[in-house]
Protein backbone atom coordinates (compact mmCIF):
# COMPACT_ATOMS: atom_id res chain seq x y z
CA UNK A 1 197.51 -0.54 121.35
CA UNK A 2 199.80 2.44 122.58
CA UNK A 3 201.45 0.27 124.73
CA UNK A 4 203.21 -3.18 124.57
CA UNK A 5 202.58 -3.44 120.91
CA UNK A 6 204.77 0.08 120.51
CA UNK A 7 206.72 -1.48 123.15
CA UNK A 8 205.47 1.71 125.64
CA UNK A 9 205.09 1.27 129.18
CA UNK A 10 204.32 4.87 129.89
CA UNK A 11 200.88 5.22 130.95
CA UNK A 12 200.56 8.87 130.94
CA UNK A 13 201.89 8.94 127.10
CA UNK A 14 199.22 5.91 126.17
CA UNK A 15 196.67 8.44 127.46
CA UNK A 16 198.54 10.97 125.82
CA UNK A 17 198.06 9.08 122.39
CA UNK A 18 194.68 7.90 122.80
CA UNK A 19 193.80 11.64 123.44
CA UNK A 20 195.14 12.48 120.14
CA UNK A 21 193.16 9.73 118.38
CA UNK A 22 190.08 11.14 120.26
CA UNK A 23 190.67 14.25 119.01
CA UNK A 24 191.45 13.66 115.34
CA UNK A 25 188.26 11.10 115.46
CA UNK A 26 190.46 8.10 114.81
CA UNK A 27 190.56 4.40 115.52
CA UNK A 28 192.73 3.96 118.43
CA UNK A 29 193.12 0.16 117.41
CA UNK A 30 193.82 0.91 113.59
CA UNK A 31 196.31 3.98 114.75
CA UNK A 32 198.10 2.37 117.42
CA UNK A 33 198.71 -1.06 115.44
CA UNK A 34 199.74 0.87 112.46
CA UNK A 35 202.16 2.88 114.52
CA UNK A 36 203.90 -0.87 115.56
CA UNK A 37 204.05 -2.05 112.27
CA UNK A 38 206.00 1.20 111.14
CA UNK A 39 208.04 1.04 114.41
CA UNK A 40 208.98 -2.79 113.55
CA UNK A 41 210.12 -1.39 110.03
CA UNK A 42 211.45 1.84 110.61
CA UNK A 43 212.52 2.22 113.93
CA UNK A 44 211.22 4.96 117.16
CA UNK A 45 211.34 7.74 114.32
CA UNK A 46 209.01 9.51 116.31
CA UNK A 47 206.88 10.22 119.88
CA UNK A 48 203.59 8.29 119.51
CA UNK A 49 201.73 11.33 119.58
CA UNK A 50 203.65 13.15 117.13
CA UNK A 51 202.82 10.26 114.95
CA UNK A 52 199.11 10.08 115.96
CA UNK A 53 199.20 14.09 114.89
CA UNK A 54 200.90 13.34 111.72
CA UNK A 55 198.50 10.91 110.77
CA UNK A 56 195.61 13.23 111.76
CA UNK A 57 196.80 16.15 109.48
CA UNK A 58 198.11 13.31 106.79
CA UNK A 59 201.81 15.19 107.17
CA UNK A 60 205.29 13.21 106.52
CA UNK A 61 204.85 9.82 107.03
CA UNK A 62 202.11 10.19 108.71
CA UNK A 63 200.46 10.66 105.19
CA UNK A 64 202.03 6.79 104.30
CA UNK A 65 200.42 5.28 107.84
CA UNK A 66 196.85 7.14 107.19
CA UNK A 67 195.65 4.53 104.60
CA UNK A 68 196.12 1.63 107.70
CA UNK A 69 199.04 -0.85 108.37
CA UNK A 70 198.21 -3.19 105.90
CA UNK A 71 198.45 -0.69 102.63
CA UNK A 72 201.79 0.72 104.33
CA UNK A 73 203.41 -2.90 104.83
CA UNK A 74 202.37 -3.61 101.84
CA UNK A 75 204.19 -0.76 99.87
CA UNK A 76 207.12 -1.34 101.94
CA UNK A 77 206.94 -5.26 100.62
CA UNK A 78 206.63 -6.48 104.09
CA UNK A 79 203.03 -7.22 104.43
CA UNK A 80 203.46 -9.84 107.06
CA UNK A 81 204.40 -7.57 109.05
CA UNK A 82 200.80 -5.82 109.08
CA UNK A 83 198.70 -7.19 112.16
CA UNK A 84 195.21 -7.10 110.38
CA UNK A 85 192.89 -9.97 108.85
CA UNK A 86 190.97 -8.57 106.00
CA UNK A 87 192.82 -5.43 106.33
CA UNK A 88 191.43 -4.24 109.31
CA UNK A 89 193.94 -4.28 112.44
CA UNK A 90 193.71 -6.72 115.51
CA UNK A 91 193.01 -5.21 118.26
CA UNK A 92 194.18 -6.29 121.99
CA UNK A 93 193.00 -9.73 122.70
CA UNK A 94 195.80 -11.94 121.58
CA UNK A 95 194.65 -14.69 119.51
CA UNK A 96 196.81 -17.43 120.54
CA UNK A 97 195.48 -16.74 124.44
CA UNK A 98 191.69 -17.37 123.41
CA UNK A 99 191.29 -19.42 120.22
CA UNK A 100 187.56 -18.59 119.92
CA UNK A 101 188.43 -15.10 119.32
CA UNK A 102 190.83 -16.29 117.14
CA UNK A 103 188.50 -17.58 114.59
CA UNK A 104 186.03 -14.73 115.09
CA UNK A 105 189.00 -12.45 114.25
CA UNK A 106 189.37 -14.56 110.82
CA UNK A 107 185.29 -14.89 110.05
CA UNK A 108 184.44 -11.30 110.76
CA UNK A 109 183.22 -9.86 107.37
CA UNK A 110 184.76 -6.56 108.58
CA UNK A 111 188.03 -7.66 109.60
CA UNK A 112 189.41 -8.52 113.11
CA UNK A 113 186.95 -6.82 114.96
CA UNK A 114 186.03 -7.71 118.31
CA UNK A 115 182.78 -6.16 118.42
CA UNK A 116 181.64 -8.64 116.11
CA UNK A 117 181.78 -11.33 118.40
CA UNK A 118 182.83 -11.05 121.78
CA UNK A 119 184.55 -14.45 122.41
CA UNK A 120 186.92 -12.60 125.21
CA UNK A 121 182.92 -12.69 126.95
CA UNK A 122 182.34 -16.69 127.71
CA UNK A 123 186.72 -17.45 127.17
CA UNK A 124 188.31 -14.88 129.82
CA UNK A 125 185.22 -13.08 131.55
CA UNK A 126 182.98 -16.00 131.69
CA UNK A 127 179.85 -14.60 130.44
CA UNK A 128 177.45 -16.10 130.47
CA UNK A 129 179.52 -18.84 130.80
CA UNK A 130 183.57 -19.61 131.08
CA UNK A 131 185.07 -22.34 128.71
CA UNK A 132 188.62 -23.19 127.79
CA UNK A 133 189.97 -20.61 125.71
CA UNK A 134 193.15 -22.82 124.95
CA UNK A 135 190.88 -25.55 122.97
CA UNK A 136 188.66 -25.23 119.70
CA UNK A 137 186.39 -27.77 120.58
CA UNK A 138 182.73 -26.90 120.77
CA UNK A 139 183.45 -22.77 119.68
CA UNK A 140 182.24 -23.22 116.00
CA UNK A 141 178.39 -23.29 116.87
CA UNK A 142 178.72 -20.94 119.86
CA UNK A 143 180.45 -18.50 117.55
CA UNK A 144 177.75 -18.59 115.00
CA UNK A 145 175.28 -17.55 117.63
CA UNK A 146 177.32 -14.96 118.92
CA UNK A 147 178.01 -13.07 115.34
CA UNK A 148 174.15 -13.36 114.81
CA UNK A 149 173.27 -11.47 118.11
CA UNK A 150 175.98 -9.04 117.52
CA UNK A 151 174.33 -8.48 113.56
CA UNK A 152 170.53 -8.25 115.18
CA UNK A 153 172.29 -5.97 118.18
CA UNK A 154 173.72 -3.36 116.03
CA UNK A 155 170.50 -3.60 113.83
CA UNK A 156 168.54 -2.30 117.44
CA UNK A 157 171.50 -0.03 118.03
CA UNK A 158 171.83 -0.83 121.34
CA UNK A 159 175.10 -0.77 123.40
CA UNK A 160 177.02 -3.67 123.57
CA UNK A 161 178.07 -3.64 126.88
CA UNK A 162 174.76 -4.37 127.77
CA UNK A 163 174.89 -7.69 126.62
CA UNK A 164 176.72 -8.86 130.04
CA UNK A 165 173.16 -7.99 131.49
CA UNK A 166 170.79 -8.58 128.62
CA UNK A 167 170.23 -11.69 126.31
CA UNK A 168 168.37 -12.20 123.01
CA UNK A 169 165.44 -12.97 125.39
CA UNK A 170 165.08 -9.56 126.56
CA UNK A 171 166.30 -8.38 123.20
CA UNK A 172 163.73 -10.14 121.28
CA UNK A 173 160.81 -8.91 123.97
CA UNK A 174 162.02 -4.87 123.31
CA UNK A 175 161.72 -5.02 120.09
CA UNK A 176 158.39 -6.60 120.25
CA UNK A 177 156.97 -3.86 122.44
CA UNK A 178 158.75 -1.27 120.16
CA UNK A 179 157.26 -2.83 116.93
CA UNK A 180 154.11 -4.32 118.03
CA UNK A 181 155.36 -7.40 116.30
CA UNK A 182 156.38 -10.20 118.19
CA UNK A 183 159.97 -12.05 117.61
CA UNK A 184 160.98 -14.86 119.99
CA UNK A 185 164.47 -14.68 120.82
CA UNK A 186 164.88 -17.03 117.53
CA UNK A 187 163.27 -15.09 115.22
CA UNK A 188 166.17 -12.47 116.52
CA UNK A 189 168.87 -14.84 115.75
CA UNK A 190 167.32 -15.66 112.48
CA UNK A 191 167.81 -11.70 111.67
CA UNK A 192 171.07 -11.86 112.42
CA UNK A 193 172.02 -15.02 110.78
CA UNK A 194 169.97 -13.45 107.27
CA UNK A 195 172.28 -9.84 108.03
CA UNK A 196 175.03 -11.96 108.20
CA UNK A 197 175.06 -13.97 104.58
CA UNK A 198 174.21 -10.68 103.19
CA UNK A 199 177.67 -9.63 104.53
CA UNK A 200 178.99 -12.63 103.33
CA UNK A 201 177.62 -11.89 99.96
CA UNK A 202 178.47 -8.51 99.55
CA UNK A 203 182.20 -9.70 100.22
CA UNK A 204 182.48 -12.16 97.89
CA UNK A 205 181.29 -10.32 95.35
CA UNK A 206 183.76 -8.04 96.21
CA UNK A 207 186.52 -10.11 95.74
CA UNK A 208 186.98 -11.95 99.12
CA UNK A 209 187.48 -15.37 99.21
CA UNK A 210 187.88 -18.50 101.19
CA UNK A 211 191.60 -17.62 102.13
CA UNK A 212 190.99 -14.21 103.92
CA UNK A 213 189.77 -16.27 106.95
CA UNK A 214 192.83 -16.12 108.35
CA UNK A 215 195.05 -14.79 110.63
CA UNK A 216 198.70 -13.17 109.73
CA UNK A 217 201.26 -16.14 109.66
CA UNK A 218 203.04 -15.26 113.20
CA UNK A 219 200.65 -16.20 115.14
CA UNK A 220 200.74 -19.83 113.77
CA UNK A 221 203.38 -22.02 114.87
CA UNK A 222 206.24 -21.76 117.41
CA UNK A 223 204.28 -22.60 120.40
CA UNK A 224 200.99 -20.39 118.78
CA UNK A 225 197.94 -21.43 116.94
CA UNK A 226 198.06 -24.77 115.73
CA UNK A 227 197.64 -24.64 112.06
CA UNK A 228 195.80 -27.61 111.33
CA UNK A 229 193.74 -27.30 114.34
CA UNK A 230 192.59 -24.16 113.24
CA UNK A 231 192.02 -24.94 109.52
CA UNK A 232 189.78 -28.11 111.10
CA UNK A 233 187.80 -25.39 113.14
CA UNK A 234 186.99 -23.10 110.51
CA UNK A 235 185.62 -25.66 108.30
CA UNK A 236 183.59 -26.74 110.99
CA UNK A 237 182.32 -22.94 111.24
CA UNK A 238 181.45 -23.25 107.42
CA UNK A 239 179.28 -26.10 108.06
CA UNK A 240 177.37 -24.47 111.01
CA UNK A 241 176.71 -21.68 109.14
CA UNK A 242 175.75 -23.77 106.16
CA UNK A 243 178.50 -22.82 103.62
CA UNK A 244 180.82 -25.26 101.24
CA UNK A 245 184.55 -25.61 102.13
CA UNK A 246 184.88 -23.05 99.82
CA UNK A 247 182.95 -20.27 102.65
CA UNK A 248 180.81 -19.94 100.43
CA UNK A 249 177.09 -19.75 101.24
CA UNK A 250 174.69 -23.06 100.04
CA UNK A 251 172.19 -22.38 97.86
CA UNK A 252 169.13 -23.66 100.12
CA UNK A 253 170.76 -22.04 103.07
CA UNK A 254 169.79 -18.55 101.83
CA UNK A 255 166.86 -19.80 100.99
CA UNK A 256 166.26 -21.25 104.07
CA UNK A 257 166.94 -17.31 104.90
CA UNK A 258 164.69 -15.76 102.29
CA UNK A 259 167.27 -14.38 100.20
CA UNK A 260 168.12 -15.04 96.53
CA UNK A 261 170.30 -18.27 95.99
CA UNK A 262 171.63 -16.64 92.83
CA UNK A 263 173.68 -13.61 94.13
């Protein structure tokens, strides 16, 4: 995030940057987006690592750009100018190059993270297969499945690069032999599917809603996402994952899922 979207083609101070964020513990996404969005409203004020050190130690304005991108735009009244869905920054997949990811960036319940579903996996890598990234057609479903491993993967805590070698299959089967329990690859899914309504939940109670699936308005239009398109695909997500229009879990669906219809 150190580079193009600071409009940096210096290698050596990316590194430089990241190095900082490494050291300080931070998000190089969340830092080096934030950094952008004060660079698109302020100007080069500073070195990118000066500004990665600021925010570190919360000095100058580095104290403003430590609560994220979307609480500085925001302030500034310029909150389209903040790259983040749900608050929480996108990181370097564009969204317009691989619609998939797209609407994974808008349905994460943490905000555009990629780790949440890897749709850069089966749209750009080809794992374990490659489709069109330029269409929505047929992501929906496959999406679904994907945010459920990643929920049951994080609930094993294993790495997630080992996906490209490992599927729920061999998932499922370790934490049989762990357990003692057995779990077919869909009783796996089925974990993750239950860990994700909870998130669901636990945002809407918290004030989300329907209209933070979304992405932030420049990426629609002008020869990028198709609004309509994508409006038609997240609806389509809803009713995959058994939710109204409104994103909004069904009442037999979660207790379909063992958990209490009236959250």
């Amino acid at each position: 995030m150190f580079g193009p979207d600071c409009d940096n083609d210096d290698f050596d101070k990316i590194m430089d940057a990241n190095r900082v964020c490494n050291d300080y513990g931070m998000d190089t996404i969340s830092c080096g987006s934030t950094i952008a969005c004060h660079q698109e409203l302020r100007g080069k004020t500073h070195g990118l690592s000066e500004l990665a050190s600021m925010i570190g130690e919360r000095e100058g304005v580095g104290d403003e750009l430590s609560t994220g991108s979307r609480a500085y735009a925001d302030a500034a009244g310029a909150g389209d100018v903040s790259m983040t869905s749900k608050g929480m920054e996108i990181p370097g997949y564009d969204p317009r190059g691989a619609l998939g990811q797209s609407l994974a960036y808008a349905t994460s319940n943490r905000g555009a993270c990629h780790m949440r579903a890897y749709m850069i996996a089966p749209e750009i890598i080809g794992k374990p297969k490659l489709i069109d990234r330029h269409t929505f057609a047929g992501k929906a479903g496959l999406l679904s499945i994907f945010q459920n491993l990643s929920a049951a993967m994080d609930s094993l805590t294993v790495c997630r690069f080992s996906s490209f070698a490992l599927s729920a299959e061999e998932y499922s089967s370790i934490l049989s032999a762990v357990t003692g329990i057995r779990y077919t690859s869909e009783d796996l899914l089925r974990v993750g599917e239950r860990i994700w309504n909870l998130e669901r939940i636990f945002n809407l109670r918290a004030g989300f809603t329907r209209a933070d699936d979304t992405l932030p308005k420049r990426f629609f239009g002008d020869g990028g996402i198709d609004r309509g398109e994508f409006e038609d695909a997240l609806y389509e997500y809803y009713r995959f994952r058994g939710w109204g229009r409104d994103g909004v879990p069904a009442g037999w669906k979660l207790e379909e899922l063992g958990l209490q219809p009236d959250w």
